[in-house]
C-alpha atoms as a PDB file:
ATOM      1  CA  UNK A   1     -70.231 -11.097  -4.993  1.00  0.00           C
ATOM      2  CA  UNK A   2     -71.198 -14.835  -6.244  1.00  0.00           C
ATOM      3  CA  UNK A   3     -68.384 -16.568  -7.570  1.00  0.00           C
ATOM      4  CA  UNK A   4     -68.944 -18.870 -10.425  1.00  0.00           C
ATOM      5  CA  UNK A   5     -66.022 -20.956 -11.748  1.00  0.00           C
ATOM      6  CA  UNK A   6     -65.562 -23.095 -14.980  1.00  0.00           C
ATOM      7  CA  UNK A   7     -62.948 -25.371 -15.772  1.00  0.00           C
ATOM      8  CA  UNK A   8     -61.676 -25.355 -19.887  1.00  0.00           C
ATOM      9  CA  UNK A   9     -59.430 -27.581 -21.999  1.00  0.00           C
ATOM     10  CA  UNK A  10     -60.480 -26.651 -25.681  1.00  0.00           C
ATOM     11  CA  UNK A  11     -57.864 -28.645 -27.494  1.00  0.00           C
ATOM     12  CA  UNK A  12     -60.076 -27.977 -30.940  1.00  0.00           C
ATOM     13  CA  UNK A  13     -61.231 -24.412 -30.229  1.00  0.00           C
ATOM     14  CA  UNK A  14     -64.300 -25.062 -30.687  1.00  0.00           C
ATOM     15  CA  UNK A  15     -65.746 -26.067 -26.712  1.00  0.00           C
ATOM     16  CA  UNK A  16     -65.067 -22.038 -25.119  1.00  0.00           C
ATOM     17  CA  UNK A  17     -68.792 -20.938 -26.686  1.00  0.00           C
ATOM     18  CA  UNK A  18     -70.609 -23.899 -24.638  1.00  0.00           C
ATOM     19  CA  UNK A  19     -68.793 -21.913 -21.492  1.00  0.00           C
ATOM     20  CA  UNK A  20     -69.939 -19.181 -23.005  1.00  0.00           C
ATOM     21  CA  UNK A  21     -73.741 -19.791 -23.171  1.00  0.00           C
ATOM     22  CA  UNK A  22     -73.862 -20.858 -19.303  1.00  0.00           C
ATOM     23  CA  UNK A  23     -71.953 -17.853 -18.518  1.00  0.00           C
ATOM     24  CA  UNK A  24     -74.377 -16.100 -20.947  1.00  0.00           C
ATOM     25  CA  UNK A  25     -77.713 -17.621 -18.997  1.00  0.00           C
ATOM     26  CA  UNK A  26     -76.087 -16.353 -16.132  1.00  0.00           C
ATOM     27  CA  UNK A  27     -75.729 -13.119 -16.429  1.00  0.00           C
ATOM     28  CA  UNK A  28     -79.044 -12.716 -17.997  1.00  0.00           C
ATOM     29  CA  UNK A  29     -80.926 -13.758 -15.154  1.00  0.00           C
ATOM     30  CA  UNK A  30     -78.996 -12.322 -11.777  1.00  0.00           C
ATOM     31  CA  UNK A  31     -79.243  -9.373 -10.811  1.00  0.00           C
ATOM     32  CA  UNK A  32     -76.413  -9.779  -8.461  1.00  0.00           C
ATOM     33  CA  UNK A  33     -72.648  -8.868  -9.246  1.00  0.00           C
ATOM     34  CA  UNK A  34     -70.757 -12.207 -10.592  1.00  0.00           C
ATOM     35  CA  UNK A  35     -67.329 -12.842 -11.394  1.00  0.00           C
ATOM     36  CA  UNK A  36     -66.686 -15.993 -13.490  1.00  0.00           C
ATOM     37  CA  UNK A  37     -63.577 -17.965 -12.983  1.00  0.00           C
ATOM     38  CA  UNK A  38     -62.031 -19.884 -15.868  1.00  0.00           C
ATOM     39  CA  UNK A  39     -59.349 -21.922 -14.972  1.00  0.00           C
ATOM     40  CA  UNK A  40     -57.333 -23.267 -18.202  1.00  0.00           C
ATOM     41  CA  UNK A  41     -54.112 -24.315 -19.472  1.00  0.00           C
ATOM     42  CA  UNK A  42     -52.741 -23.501 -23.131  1.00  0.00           C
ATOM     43  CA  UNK A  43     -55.821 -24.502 -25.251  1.00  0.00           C
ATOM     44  CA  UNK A  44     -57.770 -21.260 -24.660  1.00  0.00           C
ATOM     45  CA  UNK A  45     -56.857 -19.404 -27.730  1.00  0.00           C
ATOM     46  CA  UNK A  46     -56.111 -15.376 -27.364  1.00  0.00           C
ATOM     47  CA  UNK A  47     -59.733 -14.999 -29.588  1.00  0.00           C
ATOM     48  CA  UNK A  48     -61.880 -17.113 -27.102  1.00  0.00           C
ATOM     49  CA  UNK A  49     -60.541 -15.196 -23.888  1.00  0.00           C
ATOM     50  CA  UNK A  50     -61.216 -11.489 -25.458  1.00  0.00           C
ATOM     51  CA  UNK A  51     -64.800 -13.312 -26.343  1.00  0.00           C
ATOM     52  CA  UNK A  52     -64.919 -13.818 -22.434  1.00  0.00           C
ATOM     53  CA  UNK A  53     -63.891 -10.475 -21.541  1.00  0.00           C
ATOM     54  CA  UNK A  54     -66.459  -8.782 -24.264  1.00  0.00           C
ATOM     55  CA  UNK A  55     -69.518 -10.940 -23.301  1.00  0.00           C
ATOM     56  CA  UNK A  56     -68.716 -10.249 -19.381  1.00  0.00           C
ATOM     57  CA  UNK A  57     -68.091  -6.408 -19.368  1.00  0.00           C
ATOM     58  CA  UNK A  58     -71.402  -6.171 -21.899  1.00  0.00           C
ATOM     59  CA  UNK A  59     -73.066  -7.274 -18.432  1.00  0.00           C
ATOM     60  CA  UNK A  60     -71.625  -5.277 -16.473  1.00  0.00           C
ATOM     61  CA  UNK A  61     -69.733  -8.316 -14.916  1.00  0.00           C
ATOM     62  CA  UNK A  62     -66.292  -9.802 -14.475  1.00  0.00           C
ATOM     63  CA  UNK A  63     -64.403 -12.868 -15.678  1.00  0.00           C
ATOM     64  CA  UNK A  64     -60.564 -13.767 -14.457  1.00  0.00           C
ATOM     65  CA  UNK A  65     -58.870 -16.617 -16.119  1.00  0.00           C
ATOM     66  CA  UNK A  66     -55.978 -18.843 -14.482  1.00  0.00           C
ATOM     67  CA  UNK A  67     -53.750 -21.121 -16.316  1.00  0.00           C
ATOM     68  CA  UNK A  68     -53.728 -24.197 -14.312  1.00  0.00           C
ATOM     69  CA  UNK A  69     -49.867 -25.029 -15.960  1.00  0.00           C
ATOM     70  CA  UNK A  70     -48.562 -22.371 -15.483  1.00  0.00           C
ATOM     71  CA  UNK A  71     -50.127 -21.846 -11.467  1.00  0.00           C
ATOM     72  CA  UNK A  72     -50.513 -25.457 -10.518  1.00  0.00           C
ATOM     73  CA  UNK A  73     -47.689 -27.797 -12.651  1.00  0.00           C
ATOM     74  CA  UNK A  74     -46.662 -29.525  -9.603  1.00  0.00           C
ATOM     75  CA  UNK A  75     -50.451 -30.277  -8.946  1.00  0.00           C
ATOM     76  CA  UNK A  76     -51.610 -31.532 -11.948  1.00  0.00           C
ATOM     77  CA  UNK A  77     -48.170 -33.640 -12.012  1.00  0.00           C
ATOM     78  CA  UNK A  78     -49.194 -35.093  -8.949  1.00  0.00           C
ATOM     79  CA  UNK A  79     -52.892 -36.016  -9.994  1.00  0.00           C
ATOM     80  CA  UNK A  80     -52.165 -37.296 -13.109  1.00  0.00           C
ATOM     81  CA  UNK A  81     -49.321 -39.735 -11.851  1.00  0.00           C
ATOM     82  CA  UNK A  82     -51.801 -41.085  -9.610  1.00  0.00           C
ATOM     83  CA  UNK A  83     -54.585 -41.625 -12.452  1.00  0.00           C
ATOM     84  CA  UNK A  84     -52.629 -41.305 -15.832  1.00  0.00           C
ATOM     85  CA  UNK A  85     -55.551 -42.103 -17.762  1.00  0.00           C
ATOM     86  CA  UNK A  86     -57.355 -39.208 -17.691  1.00  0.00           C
ATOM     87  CA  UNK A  87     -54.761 -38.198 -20.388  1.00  0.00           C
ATOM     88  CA  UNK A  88     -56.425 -40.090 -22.970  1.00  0.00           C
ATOM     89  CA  UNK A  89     -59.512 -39.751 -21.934  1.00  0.00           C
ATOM     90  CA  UNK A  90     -62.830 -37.882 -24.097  1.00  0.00           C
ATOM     91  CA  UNK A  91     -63.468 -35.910 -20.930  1.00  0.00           C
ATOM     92  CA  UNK A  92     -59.942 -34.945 -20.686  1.00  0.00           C
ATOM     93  CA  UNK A  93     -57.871 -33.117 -17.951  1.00  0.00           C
ATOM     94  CA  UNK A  94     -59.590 -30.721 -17.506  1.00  0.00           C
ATOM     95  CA  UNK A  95     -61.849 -32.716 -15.115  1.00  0.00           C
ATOM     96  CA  UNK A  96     -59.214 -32.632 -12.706  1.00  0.00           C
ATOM     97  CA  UNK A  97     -58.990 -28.686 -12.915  1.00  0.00           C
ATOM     98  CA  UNK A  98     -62.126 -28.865 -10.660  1.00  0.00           C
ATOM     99  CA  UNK A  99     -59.566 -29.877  -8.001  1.00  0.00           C
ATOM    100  CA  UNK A 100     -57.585 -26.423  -8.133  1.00  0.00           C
ATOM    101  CA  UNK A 101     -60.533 -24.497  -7.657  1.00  0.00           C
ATOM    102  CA  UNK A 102     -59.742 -24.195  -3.942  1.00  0.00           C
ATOM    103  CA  UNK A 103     -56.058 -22.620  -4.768  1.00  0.00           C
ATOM    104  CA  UNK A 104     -57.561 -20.671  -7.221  1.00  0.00           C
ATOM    105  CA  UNK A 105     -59.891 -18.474  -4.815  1.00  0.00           C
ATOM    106  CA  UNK A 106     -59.332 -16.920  -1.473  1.00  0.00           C
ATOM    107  CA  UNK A 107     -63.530 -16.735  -1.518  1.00  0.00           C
ATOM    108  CA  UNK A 108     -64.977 -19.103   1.316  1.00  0.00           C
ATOM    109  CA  UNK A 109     -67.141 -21.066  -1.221  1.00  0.00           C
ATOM    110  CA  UNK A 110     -67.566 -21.273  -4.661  1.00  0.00           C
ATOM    111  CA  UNK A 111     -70.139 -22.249  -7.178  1.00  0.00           C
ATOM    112  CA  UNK A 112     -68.799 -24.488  -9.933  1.00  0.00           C
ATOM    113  CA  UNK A 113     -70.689 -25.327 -13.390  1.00  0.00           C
ATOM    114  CA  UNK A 114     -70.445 -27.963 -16.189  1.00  0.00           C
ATOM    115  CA  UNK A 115     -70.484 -25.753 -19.806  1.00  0.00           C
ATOM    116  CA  UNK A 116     -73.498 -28.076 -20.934  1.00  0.00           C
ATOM    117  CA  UNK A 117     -76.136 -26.129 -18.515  1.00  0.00           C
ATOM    118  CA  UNK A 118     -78.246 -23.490 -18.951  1.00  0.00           C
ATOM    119  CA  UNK A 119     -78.868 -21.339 -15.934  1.00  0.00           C
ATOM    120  CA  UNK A 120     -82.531 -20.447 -16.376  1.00  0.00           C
ATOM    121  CA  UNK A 121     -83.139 -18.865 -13.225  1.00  0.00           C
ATOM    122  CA  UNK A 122     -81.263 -16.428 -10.837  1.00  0.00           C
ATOM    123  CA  UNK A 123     -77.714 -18.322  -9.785  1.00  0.00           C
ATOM    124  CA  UNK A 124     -78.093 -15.976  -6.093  1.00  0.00           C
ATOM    125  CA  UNK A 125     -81.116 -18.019  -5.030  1.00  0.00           C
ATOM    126  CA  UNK A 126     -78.348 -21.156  -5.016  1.00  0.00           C
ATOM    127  CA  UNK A 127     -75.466 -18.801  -3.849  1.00  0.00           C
ATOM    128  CA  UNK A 128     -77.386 -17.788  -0.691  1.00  0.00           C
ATOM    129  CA  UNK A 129     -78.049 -21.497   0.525  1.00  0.00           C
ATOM    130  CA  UNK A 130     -76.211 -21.982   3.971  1.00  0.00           C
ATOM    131  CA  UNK A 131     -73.597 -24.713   3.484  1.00  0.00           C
ATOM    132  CA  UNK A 132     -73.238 -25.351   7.197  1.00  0.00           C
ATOM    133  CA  UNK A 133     -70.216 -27.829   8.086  1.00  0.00           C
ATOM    134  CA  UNK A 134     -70.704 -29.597   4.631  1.00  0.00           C
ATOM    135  CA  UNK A 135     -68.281 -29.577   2.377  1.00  0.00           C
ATOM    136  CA  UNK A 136     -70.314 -29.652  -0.806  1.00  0.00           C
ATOM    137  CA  UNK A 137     -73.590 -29.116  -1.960  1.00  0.00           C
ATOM    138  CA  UNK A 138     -75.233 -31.149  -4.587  1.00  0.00           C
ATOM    139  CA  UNK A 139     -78.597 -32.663  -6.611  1.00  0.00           C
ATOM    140  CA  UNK A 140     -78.607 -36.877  -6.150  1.00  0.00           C
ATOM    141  CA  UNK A 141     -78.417 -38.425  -9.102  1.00  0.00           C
ATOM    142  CA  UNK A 142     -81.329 -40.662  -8.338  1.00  0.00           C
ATOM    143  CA  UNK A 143     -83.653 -36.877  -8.078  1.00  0.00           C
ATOM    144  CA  UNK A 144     -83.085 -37.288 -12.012  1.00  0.00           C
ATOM    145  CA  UNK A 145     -84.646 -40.800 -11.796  1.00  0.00           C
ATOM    146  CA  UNK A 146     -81.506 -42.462 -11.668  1.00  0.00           C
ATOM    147  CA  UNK A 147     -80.980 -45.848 -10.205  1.00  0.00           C
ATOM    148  CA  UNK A 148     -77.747 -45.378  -8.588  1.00  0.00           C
ATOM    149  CA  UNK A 149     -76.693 -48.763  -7.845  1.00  0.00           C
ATOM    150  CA  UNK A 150     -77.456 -49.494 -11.618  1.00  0.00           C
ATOM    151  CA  UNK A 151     -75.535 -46.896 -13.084  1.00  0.00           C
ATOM    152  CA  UNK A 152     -72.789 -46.526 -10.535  1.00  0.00           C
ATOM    153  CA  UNK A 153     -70.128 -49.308  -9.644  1.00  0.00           C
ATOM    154  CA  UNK A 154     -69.088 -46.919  -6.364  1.00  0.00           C
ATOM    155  CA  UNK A 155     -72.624 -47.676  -5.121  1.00  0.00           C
ATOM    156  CA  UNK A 156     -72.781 -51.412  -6.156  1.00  0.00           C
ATOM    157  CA  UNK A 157     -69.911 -52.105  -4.074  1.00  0.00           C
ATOM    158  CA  UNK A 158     -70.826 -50.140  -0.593  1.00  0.00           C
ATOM    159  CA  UNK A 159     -68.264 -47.249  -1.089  1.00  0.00           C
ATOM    160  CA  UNK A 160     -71.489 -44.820  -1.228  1.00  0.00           C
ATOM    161  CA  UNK A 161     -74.888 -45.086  -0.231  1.00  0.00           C
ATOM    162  CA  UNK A 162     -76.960 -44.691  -3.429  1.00  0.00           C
ATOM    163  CA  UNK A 163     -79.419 -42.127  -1.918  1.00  0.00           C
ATOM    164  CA  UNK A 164     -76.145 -39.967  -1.355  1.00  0.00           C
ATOM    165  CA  UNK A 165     -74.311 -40.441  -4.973  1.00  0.00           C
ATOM    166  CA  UNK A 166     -74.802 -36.659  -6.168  1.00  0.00           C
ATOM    167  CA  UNK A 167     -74.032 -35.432  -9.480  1.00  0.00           C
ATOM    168  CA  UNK A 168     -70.880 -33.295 -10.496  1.00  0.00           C
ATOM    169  CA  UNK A 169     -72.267 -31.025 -12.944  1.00  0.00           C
ATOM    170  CA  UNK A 170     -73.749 -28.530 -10.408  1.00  0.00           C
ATOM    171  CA  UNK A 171     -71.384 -27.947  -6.921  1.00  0.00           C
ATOM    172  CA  UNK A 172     -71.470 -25.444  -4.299  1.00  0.00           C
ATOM    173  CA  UNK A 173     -68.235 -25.329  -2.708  1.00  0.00           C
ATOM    174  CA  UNK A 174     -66.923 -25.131   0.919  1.00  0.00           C
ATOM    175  CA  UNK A 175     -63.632 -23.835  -0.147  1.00  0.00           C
ATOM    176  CA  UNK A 176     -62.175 -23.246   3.546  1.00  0.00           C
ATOM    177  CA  UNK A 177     -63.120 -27.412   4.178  1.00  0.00           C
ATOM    178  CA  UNK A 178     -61.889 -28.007   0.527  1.00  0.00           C
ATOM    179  CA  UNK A 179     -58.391 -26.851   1.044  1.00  0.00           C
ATOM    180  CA  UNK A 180     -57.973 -28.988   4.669  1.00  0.00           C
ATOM    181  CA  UNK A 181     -58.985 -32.312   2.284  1.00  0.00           C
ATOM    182  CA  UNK A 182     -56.264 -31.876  -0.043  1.00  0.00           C
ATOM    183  CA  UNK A 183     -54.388 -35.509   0.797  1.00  0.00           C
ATOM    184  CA  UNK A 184     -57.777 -36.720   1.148  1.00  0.00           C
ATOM    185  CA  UNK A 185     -58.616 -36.060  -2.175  1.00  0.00           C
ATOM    186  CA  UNK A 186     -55.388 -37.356  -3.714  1.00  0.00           C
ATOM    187  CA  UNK A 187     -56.390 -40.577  -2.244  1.00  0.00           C
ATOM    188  CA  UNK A 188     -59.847 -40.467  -3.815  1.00  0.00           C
ATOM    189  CA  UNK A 189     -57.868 -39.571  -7.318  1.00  0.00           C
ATOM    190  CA  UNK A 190     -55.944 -42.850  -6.509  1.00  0.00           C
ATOM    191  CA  UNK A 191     -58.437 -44.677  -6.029  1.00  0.00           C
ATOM    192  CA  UNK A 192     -60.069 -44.169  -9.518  1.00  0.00           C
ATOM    193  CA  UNK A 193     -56.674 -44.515 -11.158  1.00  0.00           C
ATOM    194  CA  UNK A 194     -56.208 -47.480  -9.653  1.00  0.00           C
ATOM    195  CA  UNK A 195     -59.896 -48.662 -10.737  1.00  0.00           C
ATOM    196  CA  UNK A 196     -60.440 -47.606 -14.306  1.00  0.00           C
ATOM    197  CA  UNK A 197     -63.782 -49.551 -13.330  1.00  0.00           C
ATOM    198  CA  UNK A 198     -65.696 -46.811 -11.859  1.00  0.00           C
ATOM    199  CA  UNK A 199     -65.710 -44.551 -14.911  1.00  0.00           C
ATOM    200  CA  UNK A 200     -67.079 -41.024 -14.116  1.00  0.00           C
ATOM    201  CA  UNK A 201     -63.489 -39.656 -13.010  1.00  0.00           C
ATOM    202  CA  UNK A 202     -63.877 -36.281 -10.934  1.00  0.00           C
ATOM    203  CA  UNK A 203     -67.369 -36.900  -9.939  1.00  0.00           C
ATOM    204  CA  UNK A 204     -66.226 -40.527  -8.782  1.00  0.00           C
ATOM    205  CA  UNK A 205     -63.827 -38.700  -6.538  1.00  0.00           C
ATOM    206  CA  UNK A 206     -65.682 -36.334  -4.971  1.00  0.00           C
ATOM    207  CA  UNK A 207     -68.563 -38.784  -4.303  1.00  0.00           C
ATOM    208  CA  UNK A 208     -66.191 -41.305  -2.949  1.00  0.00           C
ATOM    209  CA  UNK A 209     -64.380 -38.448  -0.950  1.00  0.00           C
ATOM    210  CA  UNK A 210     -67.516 -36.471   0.149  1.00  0.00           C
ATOM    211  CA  UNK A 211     -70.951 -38.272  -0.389  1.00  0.00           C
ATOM    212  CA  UNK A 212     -71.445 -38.201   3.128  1.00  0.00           C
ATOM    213  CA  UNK A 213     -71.074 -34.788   3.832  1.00  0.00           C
ATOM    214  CA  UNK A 214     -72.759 -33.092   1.221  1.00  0.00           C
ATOM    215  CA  UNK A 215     -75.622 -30.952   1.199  1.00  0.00           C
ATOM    216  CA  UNK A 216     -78.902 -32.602  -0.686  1.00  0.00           C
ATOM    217  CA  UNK A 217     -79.750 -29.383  -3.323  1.00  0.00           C
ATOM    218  CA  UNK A 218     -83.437 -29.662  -4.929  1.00  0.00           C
ATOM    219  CA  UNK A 219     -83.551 -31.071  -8.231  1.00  0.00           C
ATOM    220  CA  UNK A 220     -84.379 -27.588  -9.520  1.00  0.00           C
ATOM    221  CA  UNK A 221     -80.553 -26.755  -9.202  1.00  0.00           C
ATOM    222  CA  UNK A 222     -79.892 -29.416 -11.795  1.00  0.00           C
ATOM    223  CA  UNK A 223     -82.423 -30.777 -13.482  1.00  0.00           C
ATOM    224  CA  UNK A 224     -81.161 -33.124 -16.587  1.00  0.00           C
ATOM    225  CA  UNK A 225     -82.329 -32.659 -20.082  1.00  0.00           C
ATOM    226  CA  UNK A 226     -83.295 -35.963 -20.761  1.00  0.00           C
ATOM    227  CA  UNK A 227     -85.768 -36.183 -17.933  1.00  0.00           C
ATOM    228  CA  UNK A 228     -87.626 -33.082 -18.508  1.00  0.00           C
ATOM    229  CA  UNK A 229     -88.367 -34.467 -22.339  1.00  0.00           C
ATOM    230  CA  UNK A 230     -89.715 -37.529 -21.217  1.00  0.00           C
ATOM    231  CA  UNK A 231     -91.925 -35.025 -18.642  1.00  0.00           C
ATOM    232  CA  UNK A 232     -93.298 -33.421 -21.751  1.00  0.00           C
ATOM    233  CA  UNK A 233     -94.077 -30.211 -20.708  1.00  0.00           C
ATOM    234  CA  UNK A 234     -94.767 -27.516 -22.778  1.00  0.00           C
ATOM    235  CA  UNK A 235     -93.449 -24.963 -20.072  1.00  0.00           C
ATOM    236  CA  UNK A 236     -89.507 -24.403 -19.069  1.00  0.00           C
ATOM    237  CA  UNK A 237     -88.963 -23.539 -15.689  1.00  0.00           C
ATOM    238  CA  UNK A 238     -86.634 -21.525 -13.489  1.00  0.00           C
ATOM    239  CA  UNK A 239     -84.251 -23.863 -13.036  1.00  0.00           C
ATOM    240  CA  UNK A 240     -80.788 -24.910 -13.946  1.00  0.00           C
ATOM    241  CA  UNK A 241     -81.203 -27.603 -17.106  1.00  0.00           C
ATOM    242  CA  UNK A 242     -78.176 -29.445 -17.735  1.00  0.00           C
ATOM    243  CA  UNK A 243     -78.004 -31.350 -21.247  1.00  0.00           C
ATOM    244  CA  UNK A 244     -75.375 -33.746 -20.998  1.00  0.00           C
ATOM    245  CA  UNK A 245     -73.662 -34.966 -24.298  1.00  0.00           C
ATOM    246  CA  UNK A 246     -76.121 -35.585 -26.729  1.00  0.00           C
ATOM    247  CA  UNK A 247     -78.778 -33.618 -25.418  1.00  0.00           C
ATOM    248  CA  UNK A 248     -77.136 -30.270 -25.775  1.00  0.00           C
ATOM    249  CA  UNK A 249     -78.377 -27.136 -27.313  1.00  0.00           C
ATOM    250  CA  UNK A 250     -75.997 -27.470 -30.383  1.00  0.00           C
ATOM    251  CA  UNK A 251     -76.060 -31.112 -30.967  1.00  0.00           C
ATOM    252  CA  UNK A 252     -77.967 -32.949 -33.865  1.00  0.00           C
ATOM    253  CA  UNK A 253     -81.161 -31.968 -34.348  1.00  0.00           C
ATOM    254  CA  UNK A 254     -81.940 -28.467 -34.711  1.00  0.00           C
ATOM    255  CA  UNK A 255     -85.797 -29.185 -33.727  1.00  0.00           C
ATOM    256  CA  UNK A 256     -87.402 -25.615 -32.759  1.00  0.00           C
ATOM    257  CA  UNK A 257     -90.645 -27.277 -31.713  1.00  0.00           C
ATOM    258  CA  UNK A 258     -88.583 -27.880 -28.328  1.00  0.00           C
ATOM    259  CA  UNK A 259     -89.052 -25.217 -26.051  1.00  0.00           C
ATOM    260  CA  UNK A 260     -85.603 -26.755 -24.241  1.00  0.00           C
ATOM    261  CA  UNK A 261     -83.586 -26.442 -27.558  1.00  0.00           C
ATOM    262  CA  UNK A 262     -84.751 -22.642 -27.972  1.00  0.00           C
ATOM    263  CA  UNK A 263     -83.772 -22.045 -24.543  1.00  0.00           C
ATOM    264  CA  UNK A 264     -80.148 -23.080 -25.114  1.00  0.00           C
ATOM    265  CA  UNK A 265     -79.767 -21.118 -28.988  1.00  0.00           C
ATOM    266  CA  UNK A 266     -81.904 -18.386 -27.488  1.00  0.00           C
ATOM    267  CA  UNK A 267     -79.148 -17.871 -25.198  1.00  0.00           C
ATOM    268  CA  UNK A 268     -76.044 -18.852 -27.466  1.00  0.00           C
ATOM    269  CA  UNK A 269     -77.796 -15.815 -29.611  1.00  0.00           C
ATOM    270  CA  UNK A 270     -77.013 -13.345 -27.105  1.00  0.00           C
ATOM    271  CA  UNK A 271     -72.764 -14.524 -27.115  1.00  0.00           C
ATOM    272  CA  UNK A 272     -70.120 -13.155 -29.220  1.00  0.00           C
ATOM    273  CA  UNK A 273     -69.425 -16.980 -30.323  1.00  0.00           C
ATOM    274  CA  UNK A 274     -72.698 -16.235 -32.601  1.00  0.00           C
ATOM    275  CA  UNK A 275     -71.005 -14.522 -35.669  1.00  0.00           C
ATOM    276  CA  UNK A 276     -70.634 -14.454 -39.030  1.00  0.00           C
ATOM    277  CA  UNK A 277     -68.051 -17.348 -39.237  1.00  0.00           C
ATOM    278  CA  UNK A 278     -70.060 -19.431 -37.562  1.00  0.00           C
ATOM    279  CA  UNK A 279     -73.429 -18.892 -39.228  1.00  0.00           C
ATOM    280  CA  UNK A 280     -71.648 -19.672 -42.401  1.00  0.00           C
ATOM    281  CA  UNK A 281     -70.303 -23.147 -41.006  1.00  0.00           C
ATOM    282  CA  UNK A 282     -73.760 -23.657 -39.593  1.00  0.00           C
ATOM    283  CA  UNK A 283     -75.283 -23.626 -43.161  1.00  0.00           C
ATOM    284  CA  UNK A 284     -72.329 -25.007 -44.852  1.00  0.00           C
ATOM    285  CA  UNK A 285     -73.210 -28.282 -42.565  1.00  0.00           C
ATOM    286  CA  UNK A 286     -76.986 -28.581 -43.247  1.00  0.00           C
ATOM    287  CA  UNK A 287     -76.634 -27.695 -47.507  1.00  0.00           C
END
């Protein structure tokens, strides 16, 4: 069984269908059983979770949800006293529900995914990677042709080596090492509340926590968006895109000629989220 967990705060209703497509790309490329784990607080509406449950069991495949107030309060009170800001924030609290994924499972390790990805490619050839004594696994920003001491303040100042600084988007999870570095993880939360500076909240704390003893992935396992453009190749590969903000599927161009747009409304397509009601909307918006 590969487990495969998302984390969802949908305060406007409207964020469960980019979950959705991932778990979507998913399903249609493994052939292995899955079960997706949501973990959520009050936002998910009643209509998004049966949307869940529909495009799962239509794949043979299983979702569980778990609300993270309701399981976790003390938790979450704990992490965001020590970095209140992440109240107010765009990304929102549900960045920090990455945290609970270790209470959430029993499993040994974990796969967890951002909801701007598309998984174009089977998620067991990841799954079967040997973690060994790391305690994550991860694709280095700078793979993506990012200059890490440029873009992040953690690596500036020495508190990780910039060939180490991973990306967040894409984890495998060493849930039995996870769950021993609970204080040490509260201290890494600390640490960005007290320093609004280094931006990038949960993906500032793991690197700061676990640079150092995380597992290099290939870039195939999370390949950004923007890179492949600027690549300009006609061909999309088996790997694991991920579109970040403005280069989502669904965001403002609606330019078929990209073979990396079709891929992502290709797969949104194939969801429940792609109805009537939001055809109409659709339409309404571009007349």
């Amino acid at each position: 069984m590969v487990h495969i967990c998302f984390c969802l705060n949908d305060k406007t209703g409207k964020y469960s269908k980019f979950t959705g497509v991932v778990a979507c790309s998913i399903f249609e490329n493994t052939n292995s059983k899955v079960t997706i784990h949501i973990i959520h607080d009050k936002t998910l509406t009643a209509d998004n979770r049966d949307k869940f449950f529909y495009l799962a069991g239509r794949y043979g495949q299983a979702v569980k949800f778990y609300n993270a107030d309701e399981l976790w309060a003390d938790k979450l009170d704990e992490m965001i006293t020590l970095c209140p800001a992440i109240e107010t924030s765009v990304v929102s609290r549900g960045a920090f529900y990455k945290f609970l994924i270790p209470h959430a499972l029993t499993a040994d390790k974990a796969i967890y995914l951002d909801s701007d990805l598309i998984v174009n490619t089977d998620i067991n050839e990841l799954w079967r990677l040997d973690l060994g004594d790391n305690v994550l696994a991860a694709v280095p920003e700078a793979a993506n042709g990012i200059d890490p001491r440029k873009k992040f303040r953690l690596v500036r100042e020495g508190l990780v080596k910039g060939d180490e600084y991973f990306n967040s988007g894409v984890m495998m999870m060493n849930l039995n090492a996870l769950r021993r570095e609970e204080e040490f993880i509260l201290k890494g939360i600390k640490l960005r509340g007290d320093n609004p500076k280094y931006g990038h909240w949960d993906q500032t704390v793991f690197n700061y926590c676990f640079a150092n003893n995380s597992l290099k992935l290939p870039l195939k396992f999370n390949r950004f968006v923007k890179s492949a453009r600027l690549e300009k190749s006609f061909y999309v590969n088996r790997e694991i895109y991920h579109y970040t903000a403005a280069h989502l599927g669904l965001g403002v161009t609606l330019d078929m000629s990209d073979n990396l747009n079709r891929l992502w409304w290709n797969c949104f397509l194939k969801t429940p989220w792609a109805n009537a009601d939001f055809v109409g909307n659709l339409c309404g918006a571009l007349m």
